[in-house]
C-alpha atoms as a PDB file:
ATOM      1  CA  UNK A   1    -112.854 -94.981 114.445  1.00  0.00           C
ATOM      2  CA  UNK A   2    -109.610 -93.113 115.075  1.00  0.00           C
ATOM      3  CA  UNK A   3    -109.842 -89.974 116.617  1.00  0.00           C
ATOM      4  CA  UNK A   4    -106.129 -89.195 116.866  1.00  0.00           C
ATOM      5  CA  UNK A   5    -105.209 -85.859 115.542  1.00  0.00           C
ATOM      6  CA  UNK A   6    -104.197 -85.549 112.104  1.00  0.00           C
ATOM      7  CA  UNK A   7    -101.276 -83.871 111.031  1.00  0.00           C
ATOM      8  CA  UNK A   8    -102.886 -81.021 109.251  1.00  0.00           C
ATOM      9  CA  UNK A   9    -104.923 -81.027 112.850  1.00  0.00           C
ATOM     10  CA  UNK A  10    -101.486 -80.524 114.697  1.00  0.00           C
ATOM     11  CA  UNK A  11    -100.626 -77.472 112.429  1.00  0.00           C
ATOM     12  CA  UNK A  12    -103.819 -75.678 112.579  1.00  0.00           C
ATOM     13  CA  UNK A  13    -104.032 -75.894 116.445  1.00  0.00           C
ATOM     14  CA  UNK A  14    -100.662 -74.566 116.820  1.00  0.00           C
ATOM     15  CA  UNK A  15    -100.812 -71.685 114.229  1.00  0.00           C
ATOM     16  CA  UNK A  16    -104.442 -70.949 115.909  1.00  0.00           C
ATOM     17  CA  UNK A  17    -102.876 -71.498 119.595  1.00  0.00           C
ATOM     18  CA  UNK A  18    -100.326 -68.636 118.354  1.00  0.00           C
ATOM     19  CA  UNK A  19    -103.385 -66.568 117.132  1.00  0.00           C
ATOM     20  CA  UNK A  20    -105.169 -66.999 120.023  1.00  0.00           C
ATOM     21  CA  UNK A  21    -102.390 -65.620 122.290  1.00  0.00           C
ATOM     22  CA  UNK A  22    -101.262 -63.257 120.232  1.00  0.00           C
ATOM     23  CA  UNK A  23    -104.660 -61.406 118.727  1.00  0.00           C
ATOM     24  CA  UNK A  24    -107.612 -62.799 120.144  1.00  0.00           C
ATOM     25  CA  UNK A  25    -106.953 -62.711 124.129  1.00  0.00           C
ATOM     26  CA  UNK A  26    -105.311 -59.166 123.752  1.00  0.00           C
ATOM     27  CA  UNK A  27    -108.226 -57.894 121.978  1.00  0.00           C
ATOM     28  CA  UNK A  28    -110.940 -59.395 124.256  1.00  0.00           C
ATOM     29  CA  UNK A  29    -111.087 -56.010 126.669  1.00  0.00           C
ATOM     30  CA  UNK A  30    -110.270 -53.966 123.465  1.00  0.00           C
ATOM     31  CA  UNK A  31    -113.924 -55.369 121.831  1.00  0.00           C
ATOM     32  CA  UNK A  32    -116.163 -54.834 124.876  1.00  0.00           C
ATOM     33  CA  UNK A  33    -114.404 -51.391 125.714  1.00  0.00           C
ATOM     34  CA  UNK A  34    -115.338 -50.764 121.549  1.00  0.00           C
ATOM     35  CA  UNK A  35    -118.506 -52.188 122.091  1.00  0.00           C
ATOM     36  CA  UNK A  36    -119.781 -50.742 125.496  1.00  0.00           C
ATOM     37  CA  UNK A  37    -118.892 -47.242 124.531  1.00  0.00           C
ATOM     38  CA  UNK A  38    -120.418 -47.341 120.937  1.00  0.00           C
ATOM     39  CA  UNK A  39    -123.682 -45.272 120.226  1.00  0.00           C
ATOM     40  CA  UNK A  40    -124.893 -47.896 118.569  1.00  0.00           C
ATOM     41  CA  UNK A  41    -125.542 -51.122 120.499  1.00  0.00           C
ATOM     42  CA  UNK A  42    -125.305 -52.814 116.789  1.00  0.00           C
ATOM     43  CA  UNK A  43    -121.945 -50.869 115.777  1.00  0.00           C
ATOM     44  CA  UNK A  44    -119.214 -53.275 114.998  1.00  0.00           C
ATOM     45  CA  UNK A  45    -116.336 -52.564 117.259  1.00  0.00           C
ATOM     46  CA  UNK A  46    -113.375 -51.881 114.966  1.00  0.00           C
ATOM     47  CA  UNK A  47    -111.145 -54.283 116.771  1.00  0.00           C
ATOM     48  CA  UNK A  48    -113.063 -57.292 115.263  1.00  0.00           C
ATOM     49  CA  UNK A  49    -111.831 -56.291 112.006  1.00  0.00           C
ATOM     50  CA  UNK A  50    -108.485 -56.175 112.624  1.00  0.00           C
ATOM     51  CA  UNK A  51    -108.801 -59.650 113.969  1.00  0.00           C
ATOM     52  CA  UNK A  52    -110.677 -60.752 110.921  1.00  0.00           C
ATOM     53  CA  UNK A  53    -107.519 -59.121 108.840  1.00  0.00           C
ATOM     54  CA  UNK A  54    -105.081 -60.960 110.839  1.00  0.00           C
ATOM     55  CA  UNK A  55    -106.592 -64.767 110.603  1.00  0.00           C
ATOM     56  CA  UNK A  56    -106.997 -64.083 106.813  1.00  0.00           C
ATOM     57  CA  UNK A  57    -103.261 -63.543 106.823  1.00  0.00           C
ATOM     58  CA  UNK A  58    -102.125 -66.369 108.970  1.00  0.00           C
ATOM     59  CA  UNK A  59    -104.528 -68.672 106.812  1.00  0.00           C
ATOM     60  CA  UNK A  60    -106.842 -68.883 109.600  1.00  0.00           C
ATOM     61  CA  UNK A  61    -110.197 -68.132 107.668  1.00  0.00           C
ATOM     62  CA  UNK A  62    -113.270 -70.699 107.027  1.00  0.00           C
ATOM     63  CA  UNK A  63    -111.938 -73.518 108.700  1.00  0.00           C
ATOM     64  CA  UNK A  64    -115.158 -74.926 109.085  1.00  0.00           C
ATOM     65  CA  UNK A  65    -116.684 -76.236 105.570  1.00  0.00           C
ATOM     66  CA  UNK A  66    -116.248 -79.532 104.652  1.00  0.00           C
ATOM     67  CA  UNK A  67    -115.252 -80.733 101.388  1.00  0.00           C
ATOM     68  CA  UNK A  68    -118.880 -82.025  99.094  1.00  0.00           C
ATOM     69  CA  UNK A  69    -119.054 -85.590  99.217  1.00  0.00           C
ATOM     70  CA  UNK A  70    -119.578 -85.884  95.844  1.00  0.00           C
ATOM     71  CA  UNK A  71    -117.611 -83.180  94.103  1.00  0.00           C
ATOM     72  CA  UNK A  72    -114.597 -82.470  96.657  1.00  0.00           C
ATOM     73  CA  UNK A  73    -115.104 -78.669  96.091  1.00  0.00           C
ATOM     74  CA  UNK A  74    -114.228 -77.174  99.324  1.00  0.00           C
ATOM     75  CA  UNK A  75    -115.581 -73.132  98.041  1.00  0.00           C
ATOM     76  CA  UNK A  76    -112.042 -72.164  98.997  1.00  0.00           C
ATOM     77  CA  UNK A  77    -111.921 -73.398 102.388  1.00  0.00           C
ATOM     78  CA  UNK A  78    -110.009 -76.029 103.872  1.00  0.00           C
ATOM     79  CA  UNK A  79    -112.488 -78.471 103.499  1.00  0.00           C
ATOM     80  CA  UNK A  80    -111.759 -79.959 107.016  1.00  0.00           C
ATOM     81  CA  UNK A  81    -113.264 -82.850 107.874  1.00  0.00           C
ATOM     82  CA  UNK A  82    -116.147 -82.862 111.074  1.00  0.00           C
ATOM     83  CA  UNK A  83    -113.662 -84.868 113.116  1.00  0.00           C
ATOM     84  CA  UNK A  84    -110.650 -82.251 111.756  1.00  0.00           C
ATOM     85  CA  UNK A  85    -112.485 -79.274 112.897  1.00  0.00           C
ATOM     86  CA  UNK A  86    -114.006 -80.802 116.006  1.00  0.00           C
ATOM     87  CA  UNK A  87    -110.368 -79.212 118.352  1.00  0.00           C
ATOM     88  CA  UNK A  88    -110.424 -76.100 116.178  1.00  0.00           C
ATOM     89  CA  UNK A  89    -114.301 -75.393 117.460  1.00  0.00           C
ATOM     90  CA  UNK A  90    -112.662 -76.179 121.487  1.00  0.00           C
ATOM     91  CA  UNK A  91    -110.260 -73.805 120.661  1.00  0.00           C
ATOM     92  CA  UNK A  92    -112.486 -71.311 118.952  1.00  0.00           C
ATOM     93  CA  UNK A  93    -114.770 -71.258 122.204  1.00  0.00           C
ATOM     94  CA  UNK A  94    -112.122 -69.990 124.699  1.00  0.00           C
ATOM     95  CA  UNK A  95    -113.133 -66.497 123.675  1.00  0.00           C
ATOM     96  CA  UNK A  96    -116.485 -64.978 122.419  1.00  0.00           C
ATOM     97  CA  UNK A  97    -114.863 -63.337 119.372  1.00  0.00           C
ATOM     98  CA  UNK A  98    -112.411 -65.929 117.918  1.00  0.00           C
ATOM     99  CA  UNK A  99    -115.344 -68.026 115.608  1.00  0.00           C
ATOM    100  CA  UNK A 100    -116.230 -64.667 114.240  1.00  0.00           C
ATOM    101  CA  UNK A 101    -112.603 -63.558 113.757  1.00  0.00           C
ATOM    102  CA  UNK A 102    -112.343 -66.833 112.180  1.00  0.00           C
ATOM    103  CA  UNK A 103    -115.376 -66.439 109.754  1.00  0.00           C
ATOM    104  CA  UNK A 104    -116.612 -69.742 111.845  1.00  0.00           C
ATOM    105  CA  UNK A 105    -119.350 -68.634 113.125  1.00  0.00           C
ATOM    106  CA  UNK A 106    -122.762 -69.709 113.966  1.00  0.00           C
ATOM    107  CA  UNK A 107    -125.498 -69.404 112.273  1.00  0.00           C
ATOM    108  CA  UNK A 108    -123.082 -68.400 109.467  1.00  0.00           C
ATOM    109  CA  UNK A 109    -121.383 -71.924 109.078  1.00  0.00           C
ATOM    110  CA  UNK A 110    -124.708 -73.737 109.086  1.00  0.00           C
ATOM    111  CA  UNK A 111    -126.024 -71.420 106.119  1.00  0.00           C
ATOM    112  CA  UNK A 112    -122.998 -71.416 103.959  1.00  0.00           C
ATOM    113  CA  UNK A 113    -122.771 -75.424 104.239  1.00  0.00           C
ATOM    114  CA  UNK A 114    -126.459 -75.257 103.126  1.00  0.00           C
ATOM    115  CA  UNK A 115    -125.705 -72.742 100.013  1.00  0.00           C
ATOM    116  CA  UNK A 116    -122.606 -74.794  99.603  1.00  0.00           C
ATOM    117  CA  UNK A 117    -124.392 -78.459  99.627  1.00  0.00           C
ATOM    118  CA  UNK A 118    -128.271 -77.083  98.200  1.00  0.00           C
ATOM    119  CA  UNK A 119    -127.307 -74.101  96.467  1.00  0.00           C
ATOM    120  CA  UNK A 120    -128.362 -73.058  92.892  1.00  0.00           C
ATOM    121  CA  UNK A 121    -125.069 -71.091  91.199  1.00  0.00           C
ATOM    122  CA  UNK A 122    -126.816 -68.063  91.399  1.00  0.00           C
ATOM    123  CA  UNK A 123    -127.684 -68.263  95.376  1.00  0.00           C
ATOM    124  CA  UNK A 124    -124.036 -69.526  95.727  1.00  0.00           C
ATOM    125  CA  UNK A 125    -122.670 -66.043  93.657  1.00  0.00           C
ATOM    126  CA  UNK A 126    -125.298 -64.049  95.487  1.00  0.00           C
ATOM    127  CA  UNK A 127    -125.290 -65.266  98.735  1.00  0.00           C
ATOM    128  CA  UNK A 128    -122.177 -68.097  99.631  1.00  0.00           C
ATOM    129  CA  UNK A 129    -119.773 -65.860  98.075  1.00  0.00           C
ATOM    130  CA  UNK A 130    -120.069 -62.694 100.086  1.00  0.00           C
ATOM    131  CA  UNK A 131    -120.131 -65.106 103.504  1.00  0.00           C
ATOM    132  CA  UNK A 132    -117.464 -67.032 102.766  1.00  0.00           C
ATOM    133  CA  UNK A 133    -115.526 -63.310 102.545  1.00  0.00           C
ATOM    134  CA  UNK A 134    -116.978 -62.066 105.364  1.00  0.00           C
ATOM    135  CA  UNK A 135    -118.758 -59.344 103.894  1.00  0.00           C
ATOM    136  CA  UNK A 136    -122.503 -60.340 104.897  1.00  0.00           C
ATOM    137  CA  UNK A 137    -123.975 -62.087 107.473  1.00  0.00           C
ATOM    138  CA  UNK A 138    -127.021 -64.471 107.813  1.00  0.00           C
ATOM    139  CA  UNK A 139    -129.919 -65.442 110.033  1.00  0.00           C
ATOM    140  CA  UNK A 140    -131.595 -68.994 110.748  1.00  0.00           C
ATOM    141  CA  UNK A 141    -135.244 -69.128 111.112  1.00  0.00           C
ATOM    142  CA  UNK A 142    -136.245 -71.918 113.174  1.00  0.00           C
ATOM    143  CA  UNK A 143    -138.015 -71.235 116.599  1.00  0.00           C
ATOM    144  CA  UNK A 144    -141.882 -71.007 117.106  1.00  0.00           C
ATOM    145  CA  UNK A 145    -143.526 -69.838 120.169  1.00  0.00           C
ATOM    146  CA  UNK A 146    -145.634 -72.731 122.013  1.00  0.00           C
ATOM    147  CA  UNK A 147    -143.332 -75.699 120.888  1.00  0.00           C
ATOM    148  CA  UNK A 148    -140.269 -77.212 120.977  1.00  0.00           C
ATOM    149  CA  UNK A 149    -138.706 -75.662 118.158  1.00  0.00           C
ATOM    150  CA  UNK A 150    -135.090 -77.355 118.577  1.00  0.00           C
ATOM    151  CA  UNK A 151    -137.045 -80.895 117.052  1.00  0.00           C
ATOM    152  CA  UNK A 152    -137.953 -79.478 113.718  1.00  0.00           C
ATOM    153  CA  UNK A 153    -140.695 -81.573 113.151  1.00  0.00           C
ATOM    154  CA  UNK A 154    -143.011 -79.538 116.251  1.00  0.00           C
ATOM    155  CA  UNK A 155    -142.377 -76.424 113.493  1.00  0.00           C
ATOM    156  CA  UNK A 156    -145.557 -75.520 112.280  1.00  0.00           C
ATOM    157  CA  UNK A 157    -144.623 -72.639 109.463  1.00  0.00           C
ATOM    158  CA  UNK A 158    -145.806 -73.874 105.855  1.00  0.00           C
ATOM    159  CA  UNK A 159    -144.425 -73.208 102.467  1.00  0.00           C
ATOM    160  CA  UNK A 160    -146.823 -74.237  99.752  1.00  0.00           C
ATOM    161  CA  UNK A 161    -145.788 -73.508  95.905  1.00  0.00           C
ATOM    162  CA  UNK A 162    -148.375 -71.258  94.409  1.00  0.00           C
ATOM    163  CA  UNK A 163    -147.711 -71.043  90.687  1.00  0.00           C
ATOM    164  CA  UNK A 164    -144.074 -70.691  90.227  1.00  0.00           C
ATOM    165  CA  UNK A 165    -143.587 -68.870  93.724  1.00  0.00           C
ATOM    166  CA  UNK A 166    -142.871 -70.513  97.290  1.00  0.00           C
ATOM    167  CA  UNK A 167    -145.901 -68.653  99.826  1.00  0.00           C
ATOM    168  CA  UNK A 168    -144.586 -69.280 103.127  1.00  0.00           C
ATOM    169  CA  UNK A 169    -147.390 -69.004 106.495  1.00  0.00           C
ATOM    170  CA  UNK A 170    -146.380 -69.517 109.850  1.00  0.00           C
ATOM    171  CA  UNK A 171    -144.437 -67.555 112.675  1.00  0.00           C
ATOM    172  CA  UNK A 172    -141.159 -67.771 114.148  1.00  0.00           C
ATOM    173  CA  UNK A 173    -139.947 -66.485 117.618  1.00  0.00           C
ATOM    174  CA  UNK A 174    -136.022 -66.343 117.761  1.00  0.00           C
ATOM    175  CA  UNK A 175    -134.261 -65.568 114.931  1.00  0.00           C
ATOM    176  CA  UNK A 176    -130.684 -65.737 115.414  1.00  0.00           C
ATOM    177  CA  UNK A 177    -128.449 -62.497 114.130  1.00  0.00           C
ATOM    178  CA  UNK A 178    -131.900 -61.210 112.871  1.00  0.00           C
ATOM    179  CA  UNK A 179    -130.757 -57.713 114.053  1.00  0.00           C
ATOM    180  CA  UNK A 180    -127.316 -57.481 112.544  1.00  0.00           C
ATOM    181  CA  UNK A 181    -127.346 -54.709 110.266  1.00  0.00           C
ATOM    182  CA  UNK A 182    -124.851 -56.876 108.220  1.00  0.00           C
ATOM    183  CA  UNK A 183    -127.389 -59.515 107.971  1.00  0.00           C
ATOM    184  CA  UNK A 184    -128.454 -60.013 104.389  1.00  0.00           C
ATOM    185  CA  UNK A 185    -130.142 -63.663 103.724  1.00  0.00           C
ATOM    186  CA  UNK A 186    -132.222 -65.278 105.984  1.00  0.00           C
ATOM    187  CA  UNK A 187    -132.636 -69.069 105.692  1.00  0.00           C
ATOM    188  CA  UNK A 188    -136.345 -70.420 107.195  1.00  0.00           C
ATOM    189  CA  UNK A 189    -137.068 -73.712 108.370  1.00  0.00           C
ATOM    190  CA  UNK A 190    -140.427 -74.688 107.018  1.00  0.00           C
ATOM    191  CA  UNK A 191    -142.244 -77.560 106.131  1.00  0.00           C
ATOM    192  CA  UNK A 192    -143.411 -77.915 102.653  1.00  0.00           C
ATOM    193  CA  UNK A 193    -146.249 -81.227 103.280  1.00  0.00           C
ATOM    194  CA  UNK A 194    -147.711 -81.885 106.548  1.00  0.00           C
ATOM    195  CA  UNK A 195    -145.981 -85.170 106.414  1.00  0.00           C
END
């Protein structure tokens, strides 16, 4: 396999190198001023938006989402490949607040490639839409107390169709971004057969 950069690779690390230098690092002790002086511990500090304005402009925004194998649709991203957007995510991790500035956040990316790959067109108006924009966030359901939740096949929650409605039973311990107010779809890892 060849793992050399790609051209369109090259590009994106320099333009994000520039962002980096020029936005992110100056507004690292901007954010946890914002954040360590707001009232509430889940107020956004202001400066992330402004960051999130900027990498729309430079054309820094959903790097993350692969192109569907089947269709090509990328949802308006750059439909980077795994191995494309494998030196964006080094980048990304130099600060705390670049994915998010980015829209390439976790569990956010993991969600919207689910709603992009499993998605019905209504979840994907209703829910992939308003992520992919930044306007919502999500959660990921996964962790149960007593097991090792990070093999999904220890997770003991149930989802059993009852009529035409899913009935989920079980109990989860982590949730992650759970307690964002801008939180607004939560996906849960369940199993649906005890096979």
């Amino acid at each position: 396999m060849d793992f050399e950069y790609s051209d369109r690779t090259k590009a994106l690390l320099e333009k994000l190198n520039k962002f980096m230098d020029e936005v992110i690092y100056p507004a690292e002790p901007v954010y946890e001023e914002q954040l360590n002086s707001a009232k509430d511990r889940w107020q956004l500090p202001p400066v992330l938006e402004e960051c999130k304005a900027e990498a729309k402009k430079r054309g820094l925004w959903n790097m993350f989402l692969p192109a569907d194998r089947d269709s090509g649709d990328t949802h308006g991203t750059m439909g980077l490949s795994n191995l494309e957007y494998a030196p964006i995510c080094e980048l990304l991790g130099r600060s705390s607040i670049a994915s998010e500035s980015t829209n390439c956040s976790a569990p956010d990316t993991g969600n919207m490639e689910v709603f992009a790959r499993y998605g019905s067109k209504e979840q994907k108006d209703k829910w992939l839409k308003p992520l992919l924009n930044g306007e919502i966030r999500s959660a990921y359901a996964m962790t149960e107390p007593g097991v090792a939740s990070s093999d999904a096949k220890n997770i003991s929650t149930r989802a059993e169709l009852v009529g035409d409605e899913w009935v989920i039973n079980g109990e989860k311990y982590y949730i992650s971004c759970a307690g964002d107010p801008r939180c607004k779809v939560l996906i849960t890892m369940v199993k649906t057969s005890p096979d």
